[in-house]
C-alpha atoms as a PDB file:
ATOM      1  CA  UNK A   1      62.149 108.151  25.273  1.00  0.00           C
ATOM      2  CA  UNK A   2      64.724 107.047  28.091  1.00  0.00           C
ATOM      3  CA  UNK A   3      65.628 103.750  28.331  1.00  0.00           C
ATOM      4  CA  UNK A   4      65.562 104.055  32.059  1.00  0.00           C
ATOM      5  CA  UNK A   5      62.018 103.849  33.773  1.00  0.00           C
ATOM      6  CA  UNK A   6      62.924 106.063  36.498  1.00  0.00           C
ATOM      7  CA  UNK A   7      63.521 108.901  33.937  1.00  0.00           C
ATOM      8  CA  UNK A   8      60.295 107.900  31.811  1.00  0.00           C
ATOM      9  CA  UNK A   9      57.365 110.235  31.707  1.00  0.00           C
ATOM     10  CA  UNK A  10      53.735 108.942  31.965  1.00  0.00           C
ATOM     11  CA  UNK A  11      53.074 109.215  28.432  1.00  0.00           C
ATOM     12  CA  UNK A  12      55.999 107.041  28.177  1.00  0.00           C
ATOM     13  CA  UNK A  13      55.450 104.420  30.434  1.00  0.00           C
ATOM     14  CA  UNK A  14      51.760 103.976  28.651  1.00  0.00           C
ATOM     15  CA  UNK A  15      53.252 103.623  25.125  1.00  0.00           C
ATOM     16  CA  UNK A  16      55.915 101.432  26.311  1.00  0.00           C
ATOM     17  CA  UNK A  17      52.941  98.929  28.481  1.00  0.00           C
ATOM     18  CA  UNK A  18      51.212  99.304  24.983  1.00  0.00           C
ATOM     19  CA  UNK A  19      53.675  98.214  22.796  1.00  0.00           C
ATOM     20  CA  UNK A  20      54.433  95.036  25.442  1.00  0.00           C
ATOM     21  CA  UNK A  21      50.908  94.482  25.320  1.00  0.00           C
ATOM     22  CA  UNK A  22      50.454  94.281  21.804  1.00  0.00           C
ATOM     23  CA  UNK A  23      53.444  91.807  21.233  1.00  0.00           C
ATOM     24  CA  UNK A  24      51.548  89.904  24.158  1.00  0.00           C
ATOM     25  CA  UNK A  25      47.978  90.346  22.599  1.00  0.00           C
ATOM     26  CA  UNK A  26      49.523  88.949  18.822  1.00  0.00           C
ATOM     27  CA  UNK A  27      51.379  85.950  20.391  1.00  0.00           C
ATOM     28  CA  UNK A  28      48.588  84.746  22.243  1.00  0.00           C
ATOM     29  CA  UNK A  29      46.054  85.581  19.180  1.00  0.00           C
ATOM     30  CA  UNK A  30      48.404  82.914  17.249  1.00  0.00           C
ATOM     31  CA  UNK A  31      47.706  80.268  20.065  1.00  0.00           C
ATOM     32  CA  UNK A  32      45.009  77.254  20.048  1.00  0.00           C
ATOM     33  CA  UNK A  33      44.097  76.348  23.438  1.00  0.00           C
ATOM     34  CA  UNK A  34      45.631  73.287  23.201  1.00  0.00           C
ATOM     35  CA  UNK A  35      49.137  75.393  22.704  1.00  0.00           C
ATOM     36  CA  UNK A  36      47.907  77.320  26.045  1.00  0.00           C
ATOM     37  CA  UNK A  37      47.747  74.373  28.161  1.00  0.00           C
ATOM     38  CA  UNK A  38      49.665  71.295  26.850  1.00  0.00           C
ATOM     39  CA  UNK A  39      53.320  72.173  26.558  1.00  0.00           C
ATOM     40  CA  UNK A  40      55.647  73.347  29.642  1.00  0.00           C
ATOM     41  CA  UNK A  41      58.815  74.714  29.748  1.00  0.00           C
ATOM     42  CA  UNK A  42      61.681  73.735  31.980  1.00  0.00           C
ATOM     43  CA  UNK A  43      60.108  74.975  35.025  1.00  0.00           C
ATOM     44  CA  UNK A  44      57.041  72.710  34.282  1.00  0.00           C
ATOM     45  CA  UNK A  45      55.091  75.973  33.487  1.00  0.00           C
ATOM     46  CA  UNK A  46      52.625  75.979  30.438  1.00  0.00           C
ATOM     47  CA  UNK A  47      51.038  79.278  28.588  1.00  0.00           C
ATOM     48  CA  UNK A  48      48.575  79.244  31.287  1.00  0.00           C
ATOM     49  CA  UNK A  49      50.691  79.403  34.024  1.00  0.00           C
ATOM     50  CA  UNK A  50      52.642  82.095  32.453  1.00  0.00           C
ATOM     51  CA  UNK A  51      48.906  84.413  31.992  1.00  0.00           C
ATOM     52  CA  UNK A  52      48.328  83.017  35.699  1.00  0.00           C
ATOM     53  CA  UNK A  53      51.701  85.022  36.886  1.00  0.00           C
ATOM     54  CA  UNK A  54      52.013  87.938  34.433  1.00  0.00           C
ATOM     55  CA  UNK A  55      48.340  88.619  36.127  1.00  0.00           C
ATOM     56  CA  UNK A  56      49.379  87.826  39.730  1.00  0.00           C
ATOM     57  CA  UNK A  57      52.512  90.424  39.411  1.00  0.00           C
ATOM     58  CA  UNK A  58      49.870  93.055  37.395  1.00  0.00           C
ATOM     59  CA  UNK A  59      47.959  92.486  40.606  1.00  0.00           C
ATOM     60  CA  UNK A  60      50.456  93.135  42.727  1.00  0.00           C
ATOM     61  CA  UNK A  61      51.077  96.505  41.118  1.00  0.00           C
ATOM     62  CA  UNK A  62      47.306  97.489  42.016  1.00  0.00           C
ATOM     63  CA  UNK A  63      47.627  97.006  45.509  1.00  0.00           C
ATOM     64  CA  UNK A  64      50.545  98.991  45.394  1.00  0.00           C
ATOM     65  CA  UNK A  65      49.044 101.971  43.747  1.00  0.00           C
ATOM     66  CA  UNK A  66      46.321 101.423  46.045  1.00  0.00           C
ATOM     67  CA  UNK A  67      48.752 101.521  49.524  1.00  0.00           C
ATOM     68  CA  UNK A  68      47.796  97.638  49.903  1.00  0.00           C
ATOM     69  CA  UNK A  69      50.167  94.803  50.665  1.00  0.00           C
ATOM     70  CA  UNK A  70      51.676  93.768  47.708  1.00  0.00           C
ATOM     71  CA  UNK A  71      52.147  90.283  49.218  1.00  0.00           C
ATOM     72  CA  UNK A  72      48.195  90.259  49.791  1.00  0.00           C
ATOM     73  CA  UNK A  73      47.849  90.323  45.961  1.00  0.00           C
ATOM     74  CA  UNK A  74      50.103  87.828  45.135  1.00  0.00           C
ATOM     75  CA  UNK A  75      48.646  85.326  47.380  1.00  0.00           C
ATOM     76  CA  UNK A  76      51.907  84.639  49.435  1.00  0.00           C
ATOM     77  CA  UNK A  77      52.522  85.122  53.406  1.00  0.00           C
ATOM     78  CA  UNK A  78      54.131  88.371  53.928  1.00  0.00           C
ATOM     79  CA  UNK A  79      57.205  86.499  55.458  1.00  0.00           C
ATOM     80  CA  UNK A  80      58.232  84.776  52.033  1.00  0.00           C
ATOM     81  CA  UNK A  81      57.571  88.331  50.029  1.00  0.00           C
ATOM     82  CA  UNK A  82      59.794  90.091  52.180  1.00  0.00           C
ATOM     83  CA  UNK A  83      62.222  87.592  52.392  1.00  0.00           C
ATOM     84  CA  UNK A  84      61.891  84.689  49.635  1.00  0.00           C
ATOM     85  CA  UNK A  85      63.289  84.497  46.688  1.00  0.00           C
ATOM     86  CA  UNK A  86      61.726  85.094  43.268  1.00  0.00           C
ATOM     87  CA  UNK A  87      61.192  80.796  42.435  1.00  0.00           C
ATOM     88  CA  UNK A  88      59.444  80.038  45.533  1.00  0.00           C
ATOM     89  CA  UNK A  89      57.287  83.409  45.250  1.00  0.00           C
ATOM     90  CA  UNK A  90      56.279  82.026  42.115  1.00  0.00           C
ATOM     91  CA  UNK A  91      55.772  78.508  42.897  1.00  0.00           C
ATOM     92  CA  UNK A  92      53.224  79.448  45.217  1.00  0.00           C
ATOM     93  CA  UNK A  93      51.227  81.755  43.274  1.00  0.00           C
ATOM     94  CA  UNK A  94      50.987  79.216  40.223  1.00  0.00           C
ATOM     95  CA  UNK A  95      51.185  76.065  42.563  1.00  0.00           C
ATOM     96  CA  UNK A  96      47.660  77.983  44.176  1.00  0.00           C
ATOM     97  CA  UNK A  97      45.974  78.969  40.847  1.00  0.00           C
ATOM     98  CA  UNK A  98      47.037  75.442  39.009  1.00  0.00           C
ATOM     99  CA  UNK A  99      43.127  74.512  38.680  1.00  0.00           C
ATOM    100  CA  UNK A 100      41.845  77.474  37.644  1.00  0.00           C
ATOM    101  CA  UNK A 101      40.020  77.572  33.868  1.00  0.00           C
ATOM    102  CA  UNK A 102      41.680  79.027  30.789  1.00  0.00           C
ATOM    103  CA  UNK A 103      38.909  81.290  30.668  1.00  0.00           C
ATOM    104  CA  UNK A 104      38.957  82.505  34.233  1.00  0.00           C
ATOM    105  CA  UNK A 105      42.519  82.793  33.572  1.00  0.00           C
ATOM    106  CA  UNK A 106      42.424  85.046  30.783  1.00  0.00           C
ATOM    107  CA  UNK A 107      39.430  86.849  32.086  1.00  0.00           C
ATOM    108  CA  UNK A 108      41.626  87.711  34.966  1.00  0.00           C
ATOM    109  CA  UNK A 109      44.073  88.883  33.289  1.00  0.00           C
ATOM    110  CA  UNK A 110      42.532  91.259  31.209  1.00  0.00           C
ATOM    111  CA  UNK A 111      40.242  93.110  33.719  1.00  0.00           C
ATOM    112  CA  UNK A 112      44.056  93.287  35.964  1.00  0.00           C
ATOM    113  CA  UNK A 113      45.589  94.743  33.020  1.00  0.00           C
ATOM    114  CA  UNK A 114      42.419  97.287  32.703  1.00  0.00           C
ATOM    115  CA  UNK A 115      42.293  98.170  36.312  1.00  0.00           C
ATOM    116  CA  UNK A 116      46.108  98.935  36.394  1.00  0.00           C
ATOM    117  CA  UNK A 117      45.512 101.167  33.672  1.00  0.00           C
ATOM    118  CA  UNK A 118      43.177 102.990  35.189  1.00  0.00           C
ATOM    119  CA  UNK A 119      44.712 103.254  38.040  1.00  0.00           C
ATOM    120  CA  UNK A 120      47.574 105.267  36.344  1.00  0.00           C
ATOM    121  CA  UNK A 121      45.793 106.982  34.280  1.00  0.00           C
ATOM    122  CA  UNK A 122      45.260 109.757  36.600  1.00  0.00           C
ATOM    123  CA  UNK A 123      48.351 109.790  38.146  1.00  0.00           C
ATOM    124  CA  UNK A 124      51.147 112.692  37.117  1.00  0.00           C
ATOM    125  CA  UNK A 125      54.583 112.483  36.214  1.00  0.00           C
ATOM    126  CA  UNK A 126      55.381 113.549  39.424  1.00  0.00           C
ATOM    127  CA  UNK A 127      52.912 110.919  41.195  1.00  0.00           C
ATOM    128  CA  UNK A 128      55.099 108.289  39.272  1.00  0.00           C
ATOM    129  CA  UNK A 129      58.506 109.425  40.672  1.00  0.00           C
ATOM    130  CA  UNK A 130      57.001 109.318  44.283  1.00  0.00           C
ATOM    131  CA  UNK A 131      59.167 106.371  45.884  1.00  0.00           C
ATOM    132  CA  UNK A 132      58.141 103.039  46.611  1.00  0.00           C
ATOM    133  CA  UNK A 133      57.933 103.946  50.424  1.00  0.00           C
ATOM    134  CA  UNK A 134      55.353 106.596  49.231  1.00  0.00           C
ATOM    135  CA  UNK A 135      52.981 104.477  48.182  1.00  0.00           C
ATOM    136  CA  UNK A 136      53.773 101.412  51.002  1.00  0.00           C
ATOM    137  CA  UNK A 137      54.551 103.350  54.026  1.00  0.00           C
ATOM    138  CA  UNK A 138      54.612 100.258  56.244  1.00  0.00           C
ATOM    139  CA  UNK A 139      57.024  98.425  54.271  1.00  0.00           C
ATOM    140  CA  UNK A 140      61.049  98.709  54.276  1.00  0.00           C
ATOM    141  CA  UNK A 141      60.987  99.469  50.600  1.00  0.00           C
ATOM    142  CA  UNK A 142      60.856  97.309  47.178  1.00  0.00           C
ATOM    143  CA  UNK A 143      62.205  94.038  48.313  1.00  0.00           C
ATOM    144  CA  UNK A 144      64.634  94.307  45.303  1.00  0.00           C
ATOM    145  CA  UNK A 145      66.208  97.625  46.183  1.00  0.00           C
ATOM    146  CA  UNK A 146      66.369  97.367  49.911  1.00  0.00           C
ATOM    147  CA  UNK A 147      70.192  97.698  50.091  1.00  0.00           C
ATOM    148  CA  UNK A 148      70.815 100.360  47.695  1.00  0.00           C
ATOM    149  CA  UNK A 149      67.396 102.536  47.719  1.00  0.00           C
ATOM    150  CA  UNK A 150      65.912 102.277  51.292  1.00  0.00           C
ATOM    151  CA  UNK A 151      62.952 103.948  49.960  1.00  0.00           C
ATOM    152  CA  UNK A 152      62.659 101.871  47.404  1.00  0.00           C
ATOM    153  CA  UNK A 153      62.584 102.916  43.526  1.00  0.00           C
ATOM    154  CA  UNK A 154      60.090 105.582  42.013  1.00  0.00           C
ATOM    155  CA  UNK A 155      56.715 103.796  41.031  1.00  0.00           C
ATOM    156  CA  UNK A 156      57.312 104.368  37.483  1.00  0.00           C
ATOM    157  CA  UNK A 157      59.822 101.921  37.240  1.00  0.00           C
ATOM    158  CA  UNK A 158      58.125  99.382  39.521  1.00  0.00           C
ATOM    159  CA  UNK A 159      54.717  99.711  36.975  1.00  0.00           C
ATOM    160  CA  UNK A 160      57.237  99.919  33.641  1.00  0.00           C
ATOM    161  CA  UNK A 161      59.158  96.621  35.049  1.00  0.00           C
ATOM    162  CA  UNK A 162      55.581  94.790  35.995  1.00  0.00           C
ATOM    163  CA  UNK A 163      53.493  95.772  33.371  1.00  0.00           C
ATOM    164  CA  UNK A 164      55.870  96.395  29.989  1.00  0.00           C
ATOM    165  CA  UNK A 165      59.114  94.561  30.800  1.00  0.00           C
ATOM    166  CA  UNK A 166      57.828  91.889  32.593  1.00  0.00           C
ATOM    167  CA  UNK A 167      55.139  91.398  29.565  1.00  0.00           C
ATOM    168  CA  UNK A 168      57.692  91.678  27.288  1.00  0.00           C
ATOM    169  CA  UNK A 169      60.114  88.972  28.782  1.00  0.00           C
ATOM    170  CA  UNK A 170      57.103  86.474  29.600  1.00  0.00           C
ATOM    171  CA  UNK A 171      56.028  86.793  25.307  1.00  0.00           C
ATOM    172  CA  UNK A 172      59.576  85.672  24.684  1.00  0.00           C
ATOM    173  CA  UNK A 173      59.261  82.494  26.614  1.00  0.00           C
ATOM    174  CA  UNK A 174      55.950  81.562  25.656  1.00  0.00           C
ATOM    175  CA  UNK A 175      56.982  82.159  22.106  1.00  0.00           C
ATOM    176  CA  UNK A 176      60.006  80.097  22.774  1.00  0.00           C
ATOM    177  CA  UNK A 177      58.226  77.496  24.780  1.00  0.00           C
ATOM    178  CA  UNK A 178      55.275  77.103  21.507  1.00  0.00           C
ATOM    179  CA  UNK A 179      58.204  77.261  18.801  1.00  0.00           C
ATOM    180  CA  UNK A 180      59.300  74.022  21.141  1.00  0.00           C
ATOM    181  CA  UNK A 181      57.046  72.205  21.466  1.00  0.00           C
ATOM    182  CA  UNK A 182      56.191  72.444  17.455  1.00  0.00           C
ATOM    183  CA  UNK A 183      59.405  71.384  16.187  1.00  0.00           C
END
């Protein structure tokens, strides 16, 4: 398997959202909901907050398979996607969903995670590789890759980096932040 998402295969992608998944699944499984909600991490984010935002970005990854405004799905004006930076995207879409219910949170985030799945589940290796611009005609192009790829990067990596990596990195904070707050 390449380490590079552009160069992954579907099959790949799927075992590599799997494995990110499972991690995820086991750290929260070792949770009370006290641990969910009580402590926060330097950002003033609990566990909720960080199931609020890995399901916000999922989200966003729908509504790009779909051809949809990502900025739609993430609840922000289309002015700060294009053009904000990563800490005030997310401020919003946590600072929106603050009040929102464990349950409804984790409810969320599981039928996001099931409808991105099946959303690439039909799609081919060479659906994957189609370029950002592809799949959001109307937009200049993943707002990360704008200088050097002005048709943004192949949807592969986009759905690897929101729905694996992303995953991944999020379990090691809330991990961190739990291990914290214990000791």
């Amino acid at each position: 398997m390449s380490d590079e998402p552009q160069e992954m295969t579907k099959a790949a992608l799927l075992v590599a959202i799997e494995r990110s998944w499972s991690r995820f699944d086991a750290a929260l499984a070792r949770l009370s909901e006290e641990q969910l909600l009580t402590p926060t991490d330097d950002q003033g984010w609990t566990v909720k907050d960080h199931l609020v935002h890995i399901s916000v970005w999922e989200r966003s990854m729908v509504f790009f398979l779909q051809g949809k405004p990502r900025h739609e799905a993430l609840g922000v004006a289309q002015e700060l996607y294009l053009h904000g930076d990563d800490d005030a995207i997310n401020a919003v879409i946590v600072g929106q969903r603050k009040d929102l219910p464990l349950s409804e949170v984790l409810a969320g985030l599981r039928a996001t995670h099931r409808e991105l799945l099946a959303l690439v589940e039909p799609l081919t290796d060479a659906d994957l590789q189609q370029t950002y611009r592809f799949y959001q005609p109307d937009e200049p192009g993943d707002r990360y890759y704008w200088d050097e790829e002005p048709d943004g990067p192949p949807a592969i990596a986009l759905v690897y980096g929101n729905a694996a990596q992303h995953v991944a990195d999020h379990t090691a904070w809330i991990e961190t932040l739990v291990g914290e707050a214990s000791a």
